[in-house]
PDB file of N, CA and C in Angstrom:
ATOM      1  N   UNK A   1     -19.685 -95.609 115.856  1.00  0.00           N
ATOM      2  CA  UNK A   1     -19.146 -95.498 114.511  1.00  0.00           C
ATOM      3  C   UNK A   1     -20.033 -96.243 113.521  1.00  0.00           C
ATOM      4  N   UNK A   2     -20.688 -97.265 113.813  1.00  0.00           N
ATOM      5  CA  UNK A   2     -21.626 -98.198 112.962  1.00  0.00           C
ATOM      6  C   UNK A   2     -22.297 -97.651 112.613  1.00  0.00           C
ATOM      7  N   UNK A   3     -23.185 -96.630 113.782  1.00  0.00           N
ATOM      8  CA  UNK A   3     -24.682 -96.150 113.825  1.00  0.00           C
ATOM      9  C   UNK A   3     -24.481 -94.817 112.345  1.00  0.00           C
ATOM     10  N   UNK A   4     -23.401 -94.247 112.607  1.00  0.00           N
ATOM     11  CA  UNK A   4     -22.865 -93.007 111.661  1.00  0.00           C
ATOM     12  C   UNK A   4     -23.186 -94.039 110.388  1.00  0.00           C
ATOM     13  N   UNK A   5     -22.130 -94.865 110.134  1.00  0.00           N
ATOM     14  CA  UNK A   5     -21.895 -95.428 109.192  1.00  0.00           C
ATOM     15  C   UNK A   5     -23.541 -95.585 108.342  1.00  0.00           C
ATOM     16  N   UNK A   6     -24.241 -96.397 109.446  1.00  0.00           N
ATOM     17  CA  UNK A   6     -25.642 -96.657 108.819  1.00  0.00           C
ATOM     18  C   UNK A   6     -26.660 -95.592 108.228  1.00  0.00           C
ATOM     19  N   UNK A   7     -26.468 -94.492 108.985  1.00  0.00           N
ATOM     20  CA  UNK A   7     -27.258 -93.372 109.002  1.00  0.00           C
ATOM     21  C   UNK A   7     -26.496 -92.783 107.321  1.00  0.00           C
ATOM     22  N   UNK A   8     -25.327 -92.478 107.077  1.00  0.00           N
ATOM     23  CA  UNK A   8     -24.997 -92.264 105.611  1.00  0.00           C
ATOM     24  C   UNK A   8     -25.865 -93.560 104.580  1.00  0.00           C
ATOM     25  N   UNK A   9     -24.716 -94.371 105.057  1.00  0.00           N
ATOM     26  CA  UNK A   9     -25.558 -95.581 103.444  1.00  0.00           C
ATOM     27  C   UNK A   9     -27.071 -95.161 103.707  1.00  0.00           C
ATOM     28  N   UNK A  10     -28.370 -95.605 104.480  1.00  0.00           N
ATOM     29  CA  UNK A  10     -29.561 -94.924 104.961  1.00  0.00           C
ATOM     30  C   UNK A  10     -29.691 -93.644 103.814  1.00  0.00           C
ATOM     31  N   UNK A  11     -29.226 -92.668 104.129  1.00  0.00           N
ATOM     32  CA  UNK A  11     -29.148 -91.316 103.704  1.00  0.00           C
ATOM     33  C   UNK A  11     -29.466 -91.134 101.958  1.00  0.00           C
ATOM     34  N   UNK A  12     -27.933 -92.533 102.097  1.00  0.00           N
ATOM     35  CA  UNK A  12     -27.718 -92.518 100.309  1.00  0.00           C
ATOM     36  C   UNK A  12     -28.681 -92.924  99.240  1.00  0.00           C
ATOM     37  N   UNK A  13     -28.996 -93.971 100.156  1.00  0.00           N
ATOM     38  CA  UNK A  13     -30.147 -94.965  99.074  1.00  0.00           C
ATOM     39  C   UNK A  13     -31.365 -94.170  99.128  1.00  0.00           C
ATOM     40  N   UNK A  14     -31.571 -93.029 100.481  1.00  0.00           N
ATOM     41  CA  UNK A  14     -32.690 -92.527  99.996  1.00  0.00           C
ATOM     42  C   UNK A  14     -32.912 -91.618  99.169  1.00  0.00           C
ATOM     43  N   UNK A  15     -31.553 -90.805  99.095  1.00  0.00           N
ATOM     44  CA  UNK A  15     -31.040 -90.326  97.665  1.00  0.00           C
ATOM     45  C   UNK A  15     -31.128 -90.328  96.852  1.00  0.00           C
ATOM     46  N   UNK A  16     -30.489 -91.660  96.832  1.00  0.00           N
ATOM     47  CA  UNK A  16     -30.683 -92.739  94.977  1.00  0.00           C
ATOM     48  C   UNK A  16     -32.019 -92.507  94.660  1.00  0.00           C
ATOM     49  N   UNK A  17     -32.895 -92.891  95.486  1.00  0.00           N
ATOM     50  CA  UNK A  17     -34.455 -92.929  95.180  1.00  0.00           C
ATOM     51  C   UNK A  17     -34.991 -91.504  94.369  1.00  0.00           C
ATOM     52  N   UNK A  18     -34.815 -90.908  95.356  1.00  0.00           N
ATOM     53  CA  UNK A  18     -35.057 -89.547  94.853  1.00  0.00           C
ATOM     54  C   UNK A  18     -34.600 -89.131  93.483  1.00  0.00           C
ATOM     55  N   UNK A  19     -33.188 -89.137  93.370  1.00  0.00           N
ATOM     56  CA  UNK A  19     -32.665 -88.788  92.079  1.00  0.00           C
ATOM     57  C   UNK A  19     -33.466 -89.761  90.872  1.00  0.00           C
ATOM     58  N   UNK A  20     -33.646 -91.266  91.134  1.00  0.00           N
ATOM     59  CA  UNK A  20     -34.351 -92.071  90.512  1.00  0.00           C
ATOM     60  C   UNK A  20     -35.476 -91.662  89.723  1.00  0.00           C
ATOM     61  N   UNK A  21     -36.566 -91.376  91.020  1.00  0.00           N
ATOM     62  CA  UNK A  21     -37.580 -90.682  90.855  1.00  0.00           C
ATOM     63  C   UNK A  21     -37.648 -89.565  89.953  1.00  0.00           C
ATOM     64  N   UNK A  22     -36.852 -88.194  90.038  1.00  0.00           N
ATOM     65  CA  UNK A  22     -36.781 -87.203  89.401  1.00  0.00           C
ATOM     66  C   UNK A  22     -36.143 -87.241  87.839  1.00  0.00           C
ATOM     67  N   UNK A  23     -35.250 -88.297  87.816  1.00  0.00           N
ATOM     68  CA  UNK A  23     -35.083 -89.221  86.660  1.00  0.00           C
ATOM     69  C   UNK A  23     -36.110 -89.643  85.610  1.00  0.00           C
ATOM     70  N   UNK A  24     -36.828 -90.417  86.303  1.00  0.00           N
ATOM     71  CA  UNK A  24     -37.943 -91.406  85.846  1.00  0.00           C
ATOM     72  C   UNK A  24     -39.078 -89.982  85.162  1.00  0.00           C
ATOM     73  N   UNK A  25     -39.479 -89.133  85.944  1.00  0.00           N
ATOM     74  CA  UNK A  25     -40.301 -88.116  85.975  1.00  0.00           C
ATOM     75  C   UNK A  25     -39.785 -87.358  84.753  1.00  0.00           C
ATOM     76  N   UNK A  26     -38.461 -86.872  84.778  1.00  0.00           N
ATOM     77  CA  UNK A  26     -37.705 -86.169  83.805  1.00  0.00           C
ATOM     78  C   UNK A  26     -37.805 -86.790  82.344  1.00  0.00           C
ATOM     79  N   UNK A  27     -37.814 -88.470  82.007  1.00  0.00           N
ATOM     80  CA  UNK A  27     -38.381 -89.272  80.766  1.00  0.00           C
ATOM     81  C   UNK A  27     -39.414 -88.600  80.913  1.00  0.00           C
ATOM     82  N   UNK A  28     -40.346 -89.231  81.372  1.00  0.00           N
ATOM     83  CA  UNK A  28     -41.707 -89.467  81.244  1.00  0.00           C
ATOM     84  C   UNK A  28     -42.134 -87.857  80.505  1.00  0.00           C
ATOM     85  N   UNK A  29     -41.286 -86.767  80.998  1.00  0.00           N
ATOM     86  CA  UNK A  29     -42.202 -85.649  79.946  1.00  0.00           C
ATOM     87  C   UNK A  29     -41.327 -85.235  78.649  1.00  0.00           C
ATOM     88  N   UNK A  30     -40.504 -85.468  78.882  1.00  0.00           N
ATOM     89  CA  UNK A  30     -39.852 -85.811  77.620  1.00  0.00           C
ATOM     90  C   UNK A  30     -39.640 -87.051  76.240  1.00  0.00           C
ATOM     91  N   UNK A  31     -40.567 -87.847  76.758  1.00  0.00           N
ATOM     92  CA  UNK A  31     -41.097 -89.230  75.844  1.00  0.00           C
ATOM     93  C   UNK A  31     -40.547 -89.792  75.351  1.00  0.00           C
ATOM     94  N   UNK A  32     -38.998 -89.980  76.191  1.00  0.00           N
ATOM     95  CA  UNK A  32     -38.375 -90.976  75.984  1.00  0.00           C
ATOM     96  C   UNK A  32     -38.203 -92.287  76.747  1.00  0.00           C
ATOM     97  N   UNK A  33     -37.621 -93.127  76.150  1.00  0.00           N
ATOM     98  CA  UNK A  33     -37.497 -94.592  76.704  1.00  0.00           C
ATOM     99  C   UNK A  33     -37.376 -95.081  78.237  1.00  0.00           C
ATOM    100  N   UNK A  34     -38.099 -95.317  79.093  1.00  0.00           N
ATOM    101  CA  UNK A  34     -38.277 -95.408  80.634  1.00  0.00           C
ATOM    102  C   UNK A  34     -37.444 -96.851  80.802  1.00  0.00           C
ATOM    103  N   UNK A  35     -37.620 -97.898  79.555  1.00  0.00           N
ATOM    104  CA  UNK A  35     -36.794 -98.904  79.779  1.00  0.00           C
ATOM    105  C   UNK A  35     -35.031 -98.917  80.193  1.00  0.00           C
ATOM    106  N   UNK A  36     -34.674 -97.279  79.106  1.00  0.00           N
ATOM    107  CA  UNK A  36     -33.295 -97.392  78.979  1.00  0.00           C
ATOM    108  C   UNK A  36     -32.850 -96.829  80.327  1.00  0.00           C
ATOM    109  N   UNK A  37     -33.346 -95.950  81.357  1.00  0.00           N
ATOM    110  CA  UNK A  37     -32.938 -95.172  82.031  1.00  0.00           C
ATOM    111  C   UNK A  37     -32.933 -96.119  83.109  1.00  0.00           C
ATOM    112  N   UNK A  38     -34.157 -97.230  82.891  1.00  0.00           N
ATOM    113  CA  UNK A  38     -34.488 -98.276  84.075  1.00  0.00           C
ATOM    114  C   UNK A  38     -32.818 -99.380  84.357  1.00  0.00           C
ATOM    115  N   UNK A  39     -32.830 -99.764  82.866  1.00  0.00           N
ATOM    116  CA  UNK A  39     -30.859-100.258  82.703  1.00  0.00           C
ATOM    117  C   UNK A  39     -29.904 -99.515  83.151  1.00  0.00           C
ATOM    118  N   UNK A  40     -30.278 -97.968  82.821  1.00  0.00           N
ATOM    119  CA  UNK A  40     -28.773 -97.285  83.132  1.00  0.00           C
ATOM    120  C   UNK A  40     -28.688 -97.179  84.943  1.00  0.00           C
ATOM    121  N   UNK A  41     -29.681 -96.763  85.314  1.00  0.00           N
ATOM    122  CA  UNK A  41     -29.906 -97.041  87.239  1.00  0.00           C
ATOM    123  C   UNK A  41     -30.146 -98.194  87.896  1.00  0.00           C
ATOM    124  N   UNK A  42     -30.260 -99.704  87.405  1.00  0.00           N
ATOM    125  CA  UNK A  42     -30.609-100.234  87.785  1.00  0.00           C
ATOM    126  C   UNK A  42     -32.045-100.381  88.843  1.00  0.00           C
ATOM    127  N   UNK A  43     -32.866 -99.827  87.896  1.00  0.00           N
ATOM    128  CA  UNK A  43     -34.302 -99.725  88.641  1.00  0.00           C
ATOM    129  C   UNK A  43     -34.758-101.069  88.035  1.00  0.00           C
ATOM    130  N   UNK A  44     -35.719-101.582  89.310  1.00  0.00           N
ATOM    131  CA  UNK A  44     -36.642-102.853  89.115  1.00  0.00           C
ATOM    132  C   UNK A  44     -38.057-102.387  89.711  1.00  0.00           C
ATOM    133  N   UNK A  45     -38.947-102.585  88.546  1.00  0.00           N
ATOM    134  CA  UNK A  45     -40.149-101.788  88.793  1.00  0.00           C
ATOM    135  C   UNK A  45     -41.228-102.880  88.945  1.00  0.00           C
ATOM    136  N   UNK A  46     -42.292-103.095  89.814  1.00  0.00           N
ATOM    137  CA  UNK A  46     -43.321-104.043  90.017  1.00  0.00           C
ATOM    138  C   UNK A  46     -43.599-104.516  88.742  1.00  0.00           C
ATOM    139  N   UNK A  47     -44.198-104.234  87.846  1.00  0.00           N
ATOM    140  CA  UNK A  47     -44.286-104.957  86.280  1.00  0.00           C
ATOM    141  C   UNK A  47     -43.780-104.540  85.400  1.00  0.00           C
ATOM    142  N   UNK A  48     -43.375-105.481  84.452  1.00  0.00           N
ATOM    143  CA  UNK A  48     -42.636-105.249  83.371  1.00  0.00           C
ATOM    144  C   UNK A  48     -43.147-104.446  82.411  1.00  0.00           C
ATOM    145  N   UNK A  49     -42.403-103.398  82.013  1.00  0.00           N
ATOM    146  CA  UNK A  49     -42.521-102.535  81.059  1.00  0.00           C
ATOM    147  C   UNK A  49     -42.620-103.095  79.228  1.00  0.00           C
TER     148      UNK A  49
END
C-alpha cells in the first residue's frame, strides 16, 4: 500500500513539473511576467529573476 501510495505522490510532482514547465514556456512567448507565475506555483528557480 506504501509503494502505491509513493508511486502516485512520485507521479504527481512529476506532473507539477511538467505543467510548470509548459506554464513557464506558455509566459515566456507571450511576454509576460515569469516572476508572477513563479508566486502563483510556487516555483524556486536557481537565480533570481
Amino acid at each position: 500500500m506504501l509503494d502505491k501510495k509513493r508511486k502516485q505522490e512520485t507521479q504527481s510532482i512529476f506532473q507539477k513539473v511538467l505543467e510548470d514547465k509548459r506554464a513557464i514556456r506558455e509566459c515566456i512567448r507571450k511576454g509576460e511576467d515569469i516572476s508572477k507565475i513563479a508566486k502563483e506555483r510556487e516555483i524556486k528557480f536557481a537565480t533570481p529573476l
